[in-house]
C-alpha atoms as a PDB file:
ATOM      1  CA  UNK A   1      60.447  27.606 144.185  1.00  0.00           C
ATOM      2  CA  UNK A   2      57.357  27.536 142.382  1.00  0.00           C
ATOM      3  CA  UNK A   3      57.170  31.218 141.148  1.00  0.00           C
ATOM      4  CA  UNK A   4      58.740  30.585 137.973  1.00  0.00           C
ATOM      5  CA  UNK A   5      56.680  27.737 137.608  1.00  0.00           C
ATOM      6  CA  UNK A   6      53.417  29.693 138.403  1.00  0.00           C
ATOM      7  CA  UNK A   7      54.126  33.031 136.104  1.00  0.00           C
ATOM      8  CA  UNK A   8      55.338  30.997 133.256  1.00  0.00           C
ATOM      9  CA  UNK A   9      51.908  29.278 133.118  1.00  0.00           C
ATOM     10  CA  UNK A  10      50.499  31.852 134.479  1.00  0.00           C
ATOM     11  CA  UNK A  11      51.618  33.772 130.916  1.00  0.00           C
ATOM     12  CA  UNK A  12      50.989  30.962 128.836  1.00  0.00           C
ATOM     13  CA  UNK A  13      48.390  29.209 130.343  1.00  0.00           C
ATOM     14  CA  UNK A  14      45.384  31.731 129.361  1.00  0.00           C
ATOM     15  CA  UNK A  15      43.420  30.900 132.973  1.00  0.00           C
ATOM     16  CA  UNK A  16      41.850  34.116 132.015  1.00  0.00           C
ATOM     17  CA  UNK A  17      39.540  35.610 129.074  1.00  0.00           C
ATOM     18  CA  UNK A  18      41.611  38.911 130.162  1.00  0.00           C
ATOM     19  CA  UNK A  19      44.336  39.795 132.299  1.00  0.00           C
ATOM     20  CA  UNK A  20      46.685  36.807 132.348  1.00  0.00           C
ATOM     21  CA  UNK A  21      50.161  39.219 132.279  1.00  0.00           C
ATOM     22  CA  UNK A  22      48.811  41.431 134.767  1.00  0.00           C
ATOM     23  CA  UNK A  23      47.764  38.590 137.182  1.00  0.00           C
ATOM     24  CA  UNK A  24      51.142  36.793 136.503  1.00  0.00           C
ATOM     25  CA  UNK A  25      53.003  39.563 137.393  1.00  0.00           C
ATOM     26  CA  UNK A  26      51.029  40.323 140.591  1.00  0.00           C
ATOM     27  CA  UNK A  27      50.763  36.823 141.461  1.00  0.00           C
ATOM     28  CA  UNK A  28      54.820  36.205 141.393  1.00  0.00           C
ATOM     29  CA  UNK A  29      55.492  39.752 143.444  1.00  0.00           C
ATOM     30  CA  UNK A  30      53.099  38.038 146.100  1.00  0.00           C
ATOM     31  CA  UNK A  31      54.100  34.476 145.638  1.00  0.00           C
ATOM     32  CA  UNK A  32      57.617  36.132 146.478  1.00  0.00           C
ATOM     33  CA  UNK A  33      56.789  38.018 148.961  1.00  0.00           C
ATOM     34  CA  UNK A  34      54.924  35.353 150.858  1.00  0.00           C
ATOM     35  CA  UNK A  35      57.910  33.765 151.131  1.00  0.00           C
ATOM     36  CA  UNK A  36      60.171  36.115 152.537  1.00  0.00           C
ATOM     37  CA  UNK A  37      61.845  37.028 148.929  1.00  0.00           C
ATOM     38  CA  UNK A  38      62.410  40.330 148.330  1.00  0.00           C
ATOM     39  CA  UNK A  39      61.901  41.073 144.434  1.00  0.00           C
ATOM     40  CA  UNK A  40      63.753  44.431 143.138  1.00  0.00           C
ATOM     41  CA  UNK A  41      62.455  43.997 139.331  1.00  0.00           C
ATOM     42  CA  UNK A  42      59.727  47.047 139.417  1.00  0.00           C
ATOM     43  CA  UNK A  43      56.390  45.948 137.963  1.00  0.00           C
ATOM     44  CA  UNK A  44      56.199  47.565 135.122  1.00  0.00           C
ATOM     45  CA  UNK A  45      59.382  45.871 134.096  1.00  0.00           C
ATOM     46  CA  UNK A  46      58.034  42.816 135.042  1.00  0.00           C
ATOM     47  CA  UNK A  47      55.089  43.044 133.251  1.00  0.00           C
ATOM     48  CA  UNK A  48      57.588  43.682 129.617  1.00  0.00           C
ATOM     49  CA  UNK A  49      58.501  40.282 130.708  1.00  0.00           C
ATOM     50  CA  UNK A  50      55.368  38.698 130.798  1.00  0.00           C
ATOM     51  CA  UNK A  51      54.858  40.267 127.194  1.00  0.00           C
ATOM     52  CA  UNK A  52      58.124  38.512 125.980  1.00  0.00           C
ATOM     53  CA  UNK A  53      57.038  35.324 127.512  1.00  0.00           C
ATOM     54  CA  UNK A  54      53.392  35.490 126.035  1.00  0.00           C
ATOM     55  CA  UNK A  55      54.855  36.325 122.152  1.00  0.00           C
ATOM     56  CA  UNK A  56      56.727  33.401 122.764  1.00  0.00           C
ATOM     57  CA  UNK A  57      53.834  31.304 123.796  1.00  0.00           C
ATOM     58  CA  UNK A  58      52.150  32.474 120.217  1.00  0.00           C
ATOM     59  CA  UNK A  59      55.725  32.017 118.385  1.00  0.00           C
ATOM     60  CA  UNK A  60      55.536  28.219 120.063  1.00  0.00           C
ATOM     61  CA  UNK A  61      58.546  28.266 121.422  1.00  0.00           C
ATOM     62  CA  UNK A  62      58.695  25.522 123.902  1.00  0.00           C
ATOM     63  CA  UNK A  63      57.254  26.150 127.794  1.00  0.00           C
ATOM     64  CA  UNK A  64      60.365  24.377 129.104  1.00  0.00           C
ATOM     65  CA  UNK A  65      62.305  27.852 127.367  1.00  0.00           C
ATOM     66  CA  UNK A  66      60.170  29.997 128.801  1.00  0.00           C
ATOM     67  CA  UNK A  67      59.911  28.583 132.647  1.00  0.00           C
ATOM     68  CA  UNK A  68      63.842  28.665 131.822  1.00  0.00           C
ATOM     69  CA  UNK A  69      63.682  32.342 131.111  1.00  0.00           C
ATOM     70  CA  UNK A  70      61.324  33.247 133.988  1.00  0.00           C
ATOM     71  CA  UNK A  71      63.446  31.369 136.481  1.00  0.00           C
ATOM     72  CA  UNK A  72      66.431  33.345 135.350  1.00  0.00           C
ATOM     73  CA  UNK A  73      64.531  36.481 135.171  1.00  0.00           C
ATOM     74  CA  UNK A  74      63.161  36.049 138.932  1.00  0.00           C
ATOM     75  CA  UNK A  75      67.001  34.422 140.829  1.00  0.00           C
ATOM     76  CA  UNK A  76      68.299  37.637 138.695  1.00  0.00           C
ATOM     77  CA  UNK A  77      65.865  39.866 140.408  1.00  0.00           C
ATOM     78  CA  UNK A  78      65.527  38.602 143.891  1.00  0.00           C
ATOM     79  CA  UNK A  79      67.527  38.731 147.406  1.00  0.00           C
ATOM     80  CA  UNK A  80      67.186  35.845 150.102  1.00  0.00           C
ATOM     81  CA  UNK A  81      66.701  33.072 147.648  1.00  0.00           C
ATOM     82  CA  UNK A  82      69.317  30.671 146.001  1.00  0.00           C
ATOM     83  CA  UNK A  83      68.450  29.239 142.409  1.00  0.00           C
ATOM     84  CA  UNK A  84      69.320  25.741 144.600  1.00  0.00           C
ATOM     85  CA  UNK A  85      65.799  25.941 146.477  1.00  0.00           C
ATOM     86  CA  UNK A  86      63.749  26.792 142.943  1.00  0.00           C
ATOM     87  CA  UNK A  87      64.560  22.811 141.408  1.00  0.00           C
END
């Protein structure tokens, strides 16, 4: 599944002058959602997440980490979807 994938660069990626956590974090809940995935991490939590993965970004700790840490984050946080389909 590509939601990891997506929020991790997303986060990192700085698509945006502004807003790049906030759109992460809306963008995974609906990437999810699309897809028949219910997500039970509430968005404000989420969001804490996205701050974690950005300070890493500016600490340079490696993307591959932090796509790591967002796919655990999201199969810890989700019903109907196996870590198996995310590869």
């Amino acid at each position: 599944m590509g939601a990891f994938s997506y929020s991790n660069q997303l986060i990192r990626g700085h698509a945006f002058e502004n807003g790049n956590k906030r759109c992460a974090v809306f963008f995974t809940h609906w990437f999810l959602l699309r897809n028949n995935v219910t997500f039970i991490l509430k968005p404000k939590e989420m969001y804490n997440f996205a701050v974690v993965i950005a300070q890493a970004g500016e600490s340079n700790i490696k993307s591959e980490i932090t796509k790591q840490w967002c796919k655990e984050i999201i199969s810890e946080f989700t019903r109907n979807w196996s870590p198996l389909e995310g590869k």
